[in-house]
Protein backbone atom coordinates (compact mmCIF):
# COMPACT_ATOMS: atom_id res chain seq x y z
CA UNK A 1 -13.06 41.85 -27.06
CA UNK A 2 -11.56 38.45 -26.29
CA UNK A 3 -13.97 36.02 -24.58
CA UNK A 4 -12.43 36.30 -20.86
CA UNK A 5 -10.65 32.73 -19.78
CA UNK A 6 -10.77 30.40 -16.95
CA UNK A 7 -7.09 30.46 -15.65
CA UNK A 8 -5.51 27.99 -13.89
CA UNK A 9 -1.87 27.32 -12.14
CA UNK A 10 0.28 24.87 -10.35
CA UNK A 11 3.81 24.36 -9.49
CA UNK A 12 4.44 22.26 -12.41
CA UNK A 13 3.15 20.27 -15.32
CA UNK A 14 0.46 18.54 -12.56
CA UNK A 15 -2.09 20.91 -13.43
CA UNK A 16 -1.90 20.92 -17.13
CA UNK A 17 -4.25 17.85 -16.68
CA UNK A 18 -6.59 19.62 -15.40
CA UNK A 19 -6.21 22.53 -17.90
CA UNK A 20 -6.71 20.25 -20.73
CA UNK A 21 -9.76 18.20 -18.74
CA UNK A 22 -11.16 21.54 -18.39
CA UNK A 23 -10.60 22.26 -22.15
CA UNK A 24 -11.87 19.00 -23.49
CA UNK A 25 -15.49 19.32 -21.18
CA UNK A 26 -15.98 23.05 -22.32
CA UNK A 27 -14.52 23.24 -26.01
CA UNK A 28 -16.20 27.05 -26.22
CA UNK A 29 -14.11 28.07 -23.32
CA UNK A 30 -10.54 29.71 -23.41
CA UNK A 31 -8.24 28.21 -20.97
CA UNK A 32 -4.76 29.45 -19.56
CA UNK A 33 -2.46 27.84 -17.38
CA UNK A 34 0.50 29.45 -14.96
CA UNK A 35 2.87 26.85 -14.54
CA UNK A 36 5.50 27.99 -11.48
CA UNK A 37 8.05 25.54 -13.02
CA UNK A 38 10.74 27.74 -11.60
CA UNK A 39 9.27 27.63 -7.95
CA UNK A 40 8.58 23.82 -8.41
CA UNK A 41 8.23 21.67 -6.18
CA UNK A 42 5.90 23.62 -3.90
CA UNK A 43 5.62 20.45 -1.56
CA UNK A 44 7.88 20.54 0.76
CA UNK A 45 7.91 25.09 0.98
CA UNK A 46 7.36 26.65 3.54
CA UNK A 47 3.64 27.92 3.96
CA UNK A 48 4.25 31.99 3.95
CA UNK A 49 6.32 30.99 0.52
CA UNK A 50 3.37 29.13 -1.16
CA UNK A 51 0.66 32.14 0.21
CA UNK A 52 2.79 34.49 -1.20
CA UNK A 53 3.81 33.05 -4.66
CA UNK A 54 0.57 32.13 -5.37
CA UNK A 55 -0.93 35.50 -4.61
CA UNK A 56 1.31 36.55 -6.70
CA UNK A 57 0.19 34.01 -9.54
CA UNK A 58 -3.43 35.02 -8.63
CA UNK A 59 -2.73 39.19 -9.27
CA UNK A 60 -1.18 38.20 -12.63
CA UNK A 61 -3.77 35.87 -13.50
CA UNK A 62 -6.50 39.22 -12.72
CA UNK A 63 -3.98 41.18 -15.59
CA UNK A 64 -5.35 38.38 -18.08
CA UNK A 65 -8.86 39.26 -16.65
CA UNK A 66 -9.77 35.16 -15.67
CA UNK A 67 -13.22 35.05 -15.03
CA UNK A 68 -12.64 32.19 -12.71
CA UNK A 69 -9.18 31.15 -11.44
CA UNK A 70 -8.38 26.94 -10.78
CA UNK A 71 -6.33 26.09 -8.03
CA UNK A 72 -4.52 22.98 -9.74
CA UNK A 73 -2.57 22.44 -6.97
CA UNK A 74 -3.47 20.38 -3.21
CA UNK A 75 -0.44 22.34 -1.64
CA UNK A 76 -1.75 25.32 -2.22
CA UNK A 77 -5.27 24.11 -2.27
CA UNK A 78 -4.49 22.75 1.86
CA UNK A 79 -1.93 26.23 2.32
CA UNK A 80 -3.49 29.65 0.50
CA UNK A 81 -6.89 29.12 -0.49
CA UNK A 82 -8.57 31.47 1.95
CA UNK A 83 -5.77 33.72 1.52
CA UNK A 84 -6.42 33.55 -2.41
CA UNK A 85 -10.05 33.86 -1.97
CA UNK A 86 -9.28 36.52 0.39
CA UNK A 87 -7.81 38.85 -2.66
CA UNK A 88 -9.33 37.32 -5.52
CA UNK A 89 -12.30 39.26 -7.58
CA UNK A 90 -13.62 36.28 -9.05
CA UNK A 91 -14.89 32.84 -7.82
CA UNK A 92 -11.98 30.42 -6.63
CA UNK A 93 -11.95 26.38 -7.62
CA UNK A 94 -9.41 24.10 -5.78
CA UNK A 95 -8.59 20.49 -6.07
CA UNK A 96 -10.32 19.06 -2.51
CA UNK A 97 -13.26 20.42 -1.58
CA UNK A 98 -15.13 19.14 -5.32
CA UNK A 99 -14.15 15.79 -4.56
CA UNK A 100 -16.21 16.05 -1.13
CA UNK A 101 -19.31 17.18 -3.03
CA UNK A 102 -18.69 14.19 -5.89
CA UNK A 103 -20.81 11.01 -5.43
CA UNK A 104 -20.09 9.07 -2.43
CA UNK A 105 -17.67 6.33 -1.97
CA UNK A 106 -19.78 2.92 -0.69
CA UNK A 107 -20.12 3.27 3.10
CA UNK A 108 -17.04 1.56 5.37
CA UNK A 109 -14.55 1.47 2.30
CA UNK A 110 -11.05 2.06 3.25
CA UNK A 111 -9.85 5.00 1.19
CA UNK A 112 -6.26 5.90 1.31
CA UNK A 113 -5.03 9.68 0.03
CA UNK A 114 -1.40 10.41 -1.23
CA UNK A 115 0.20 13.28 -1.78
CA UNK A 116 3.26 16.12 -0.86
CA UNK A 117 4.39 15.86 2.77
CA UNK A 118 2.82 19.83 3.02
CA UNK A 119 -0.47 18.02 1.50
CA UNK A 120 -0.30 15.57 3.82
CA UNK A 121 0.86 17.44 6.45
CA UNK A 122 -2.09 19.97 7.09
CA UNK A 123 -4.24 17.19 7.58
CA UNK A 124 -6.97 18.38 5.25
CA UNK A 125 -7.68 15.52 3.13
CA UNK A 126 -7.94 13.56 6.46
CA UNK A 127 -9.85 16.23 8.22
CA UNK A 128 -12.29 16.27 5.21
CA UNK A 129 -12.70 12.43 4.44
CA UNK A 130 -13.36 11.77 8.22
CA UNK A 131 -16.26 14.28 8.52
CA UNK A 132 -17.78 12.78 5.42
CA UNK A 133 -17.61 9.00 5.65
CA UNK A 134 -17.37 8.66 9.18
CA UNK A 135 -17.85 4.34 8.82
CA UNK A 136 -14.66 4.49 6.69
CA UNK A 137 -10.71 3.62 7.35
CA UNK A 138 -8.54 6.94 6.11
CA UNK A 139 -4.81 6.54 5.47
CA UNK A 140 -2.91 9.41 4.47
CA UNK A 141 0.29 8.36 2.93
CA UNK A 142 3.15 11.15 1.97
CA UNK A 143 5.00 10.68 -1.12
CA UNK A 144 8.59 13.53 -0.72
CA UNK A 145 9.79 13.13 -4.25
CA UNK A 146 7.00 11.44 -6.52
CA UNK A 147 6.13 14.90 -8.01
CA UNK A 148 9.80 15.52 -8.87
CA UNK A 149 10.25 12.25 -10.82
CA UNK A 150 7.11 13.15 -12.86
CA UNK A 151 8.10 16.46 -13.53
CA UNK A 152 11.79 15.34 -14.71
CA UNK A 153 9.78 13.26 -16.82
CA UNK A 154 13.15 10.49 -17.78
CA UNK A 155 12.26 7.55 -16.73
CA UNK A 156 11.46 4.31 -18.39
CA UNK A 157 8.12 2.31 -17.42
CA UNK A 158 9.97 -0.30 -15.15
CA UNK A 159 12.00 2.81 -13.20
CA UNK A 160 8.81 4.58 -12.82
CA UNK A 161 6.94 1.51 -11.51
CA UNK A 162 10.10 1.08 -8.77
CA UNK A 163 9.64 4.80 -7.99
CA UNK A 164 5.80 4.50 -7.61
CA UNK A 165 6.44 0.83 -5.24
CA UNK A 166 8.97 2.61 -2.95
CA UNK A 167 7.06 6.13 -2.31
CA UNK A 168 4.15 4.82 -1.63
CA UNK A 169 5.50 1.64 0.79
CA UNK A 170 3.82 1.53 3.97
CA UNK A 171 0.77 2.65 2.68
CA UNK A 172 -1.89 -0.41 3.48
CA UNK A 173 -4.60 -2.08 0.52
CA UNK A 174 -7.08 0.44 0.47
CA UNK A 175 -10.37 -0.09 -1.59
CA UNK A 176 -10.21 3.69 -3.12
CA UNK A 177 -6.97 5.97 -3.54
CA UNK A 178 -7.41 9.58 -3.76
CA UNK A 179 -4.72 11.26 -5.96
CA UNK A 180 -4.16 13.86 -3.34
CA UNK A 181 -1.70 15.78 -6.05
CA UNK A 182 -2.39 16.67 -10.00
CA UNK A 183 1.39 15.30 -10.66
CA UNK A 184 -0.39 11.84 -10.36
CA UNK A 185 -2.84 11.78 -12.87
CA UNK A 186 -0.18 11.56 -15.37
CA UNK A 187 1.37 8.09 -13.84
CA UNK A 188 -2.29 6.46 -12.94
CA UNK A 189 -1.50 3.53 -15.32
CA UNK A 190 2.08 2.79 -13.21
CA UNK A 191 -0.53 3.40 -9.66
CA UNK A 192 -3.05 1.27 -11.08
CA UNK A 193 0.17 -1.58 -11.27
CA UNK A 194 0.71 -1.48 -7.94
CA UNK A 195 -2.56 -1.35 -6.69
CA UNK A 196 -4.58 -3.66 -9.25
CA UNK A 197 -7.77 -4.02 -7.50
CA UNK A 198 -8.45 -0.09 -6.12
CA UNK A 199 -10.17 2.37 -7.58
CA UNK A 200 -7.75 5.05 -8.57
CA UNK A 201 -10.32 8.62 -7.71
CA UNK A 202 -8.76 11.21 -9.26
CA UNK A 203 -10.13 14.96 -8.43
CA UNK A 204 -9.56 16.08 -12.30
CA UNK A 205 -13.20 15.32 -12.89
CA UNK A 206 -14.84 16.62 -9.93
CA UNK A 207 -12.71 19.89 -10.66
CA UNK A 208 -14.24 20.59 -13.83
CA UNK A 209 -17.92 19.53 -12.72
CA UNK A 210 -17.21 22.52 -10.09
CA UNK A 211 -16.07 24.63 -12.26
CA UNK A 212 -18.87 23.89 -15.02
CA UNK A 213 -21.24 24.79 -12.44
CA UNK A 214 -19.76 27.79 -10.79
CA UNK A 215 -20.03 29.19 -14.64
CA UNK A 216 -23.76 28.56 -15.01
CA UNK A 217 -24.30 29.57 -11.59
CA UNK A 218 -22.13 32.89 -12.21
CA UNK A 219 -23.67 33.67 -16.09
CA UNK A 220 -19.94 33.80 -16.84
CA UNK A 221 -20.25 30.93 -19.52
CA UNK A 222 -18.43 31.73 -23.05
């Protein structure tokens, strides 16, 4: 019998980072990805439309018999995680609660989070960063069509690096910016333009440390 995979989804190519981190750090594992490209952008949906698409994703994902399933997605991550975890057989990793268990960020930083106006909007990046570093400045900063220009995937550096300037305007010099949507990681180099002297933290590798250890912690490794 096939070796039973880790499967992961988003609304888009976003999460194929993550699906090919998560390939890369555990070569003996099979990975497959659910991109909703025709439901894309999930950002700016309305909540019962995100629950229900992506329990839809998750049933088809439990056809494929995923041993663990990857939310690579904040919107839903911030939206339908306890309704997926509500229905799903098998353990559940998102995209914001691993990046609260990663090593902490130096004490009284400013940290600044950007993402979908639904990320944004349910306050749970916020909600999370305040409980943990309590001495620190948060700004959450919504970005309504950054995702979209990624996912079109046509423009040249210096249109992308106007894009990048204008969605993220207003947002102050922070000392560490949380990519608070998988779209980003593809456009860090254009992020790490305009902000030269932050730390870029980017939730791809405190996804797959989760999901390494969920596996050993499970038995479930290939």
């Amino acid at each position: 019998m096939t070796k039973q995979p880790i499967g992961v989804f988003d609304s888009g190519v976003g999460g194929l980072f993550i699906a090919k981190a998560l390939a890369s750090a555990m070569p003996r594992e099979r990975v497959v990805y659910f991109g909703d490209t025709e439901n894309f952008p999930y950002g700016q949906k309305s909540q019962d439309f995100i629950v229900q698409r992506s329990l839809s994703i998750v049933e088809y994902l439990a056809t494929l018999h995923c041993k663990l399933v990857v939310v690579a997605c904040n919107t839903v991550s911030a939206l339908a995680l306890g309704s997926i975890k509500g229905i799903a057989k098998v353990p559940v990793v998102d995209t914001i609660s691993p990046v609260m268990s990663a090593p902490k960020i130096d004490s009284g930083h400013t940290i600044g989070v950007i993402g979908t106006p639904n990320t944004i909007g349910s306050e749970i990046w916020q909600k999370s960063l305040w409980g943990k570093y309590k001495e620190s400045k948060i700004y959450a900063h919504p970005c309504p069509s950054l995702a979209s220009w990624i996912e079109q995937g046509e423009l040249g550096d210096e249109q992308l690096c106007e894009v990048v300037s204008e969605q993220t305007l207003g947002l102050p010099r922070v000392d560490t910016l949380i990519l608070g949507c998988t779209h980003y990681s593809l456009i860090k180099k254009y992020l790490h333009l305009c902000y030269p002297k932050t730390y870029l933290l980017d939730p791809a590798e405190a996804v797959v440390n989760k999901v390494r250890d969920l596996l050993i912690k499970e038995k479930i490794c290939a």
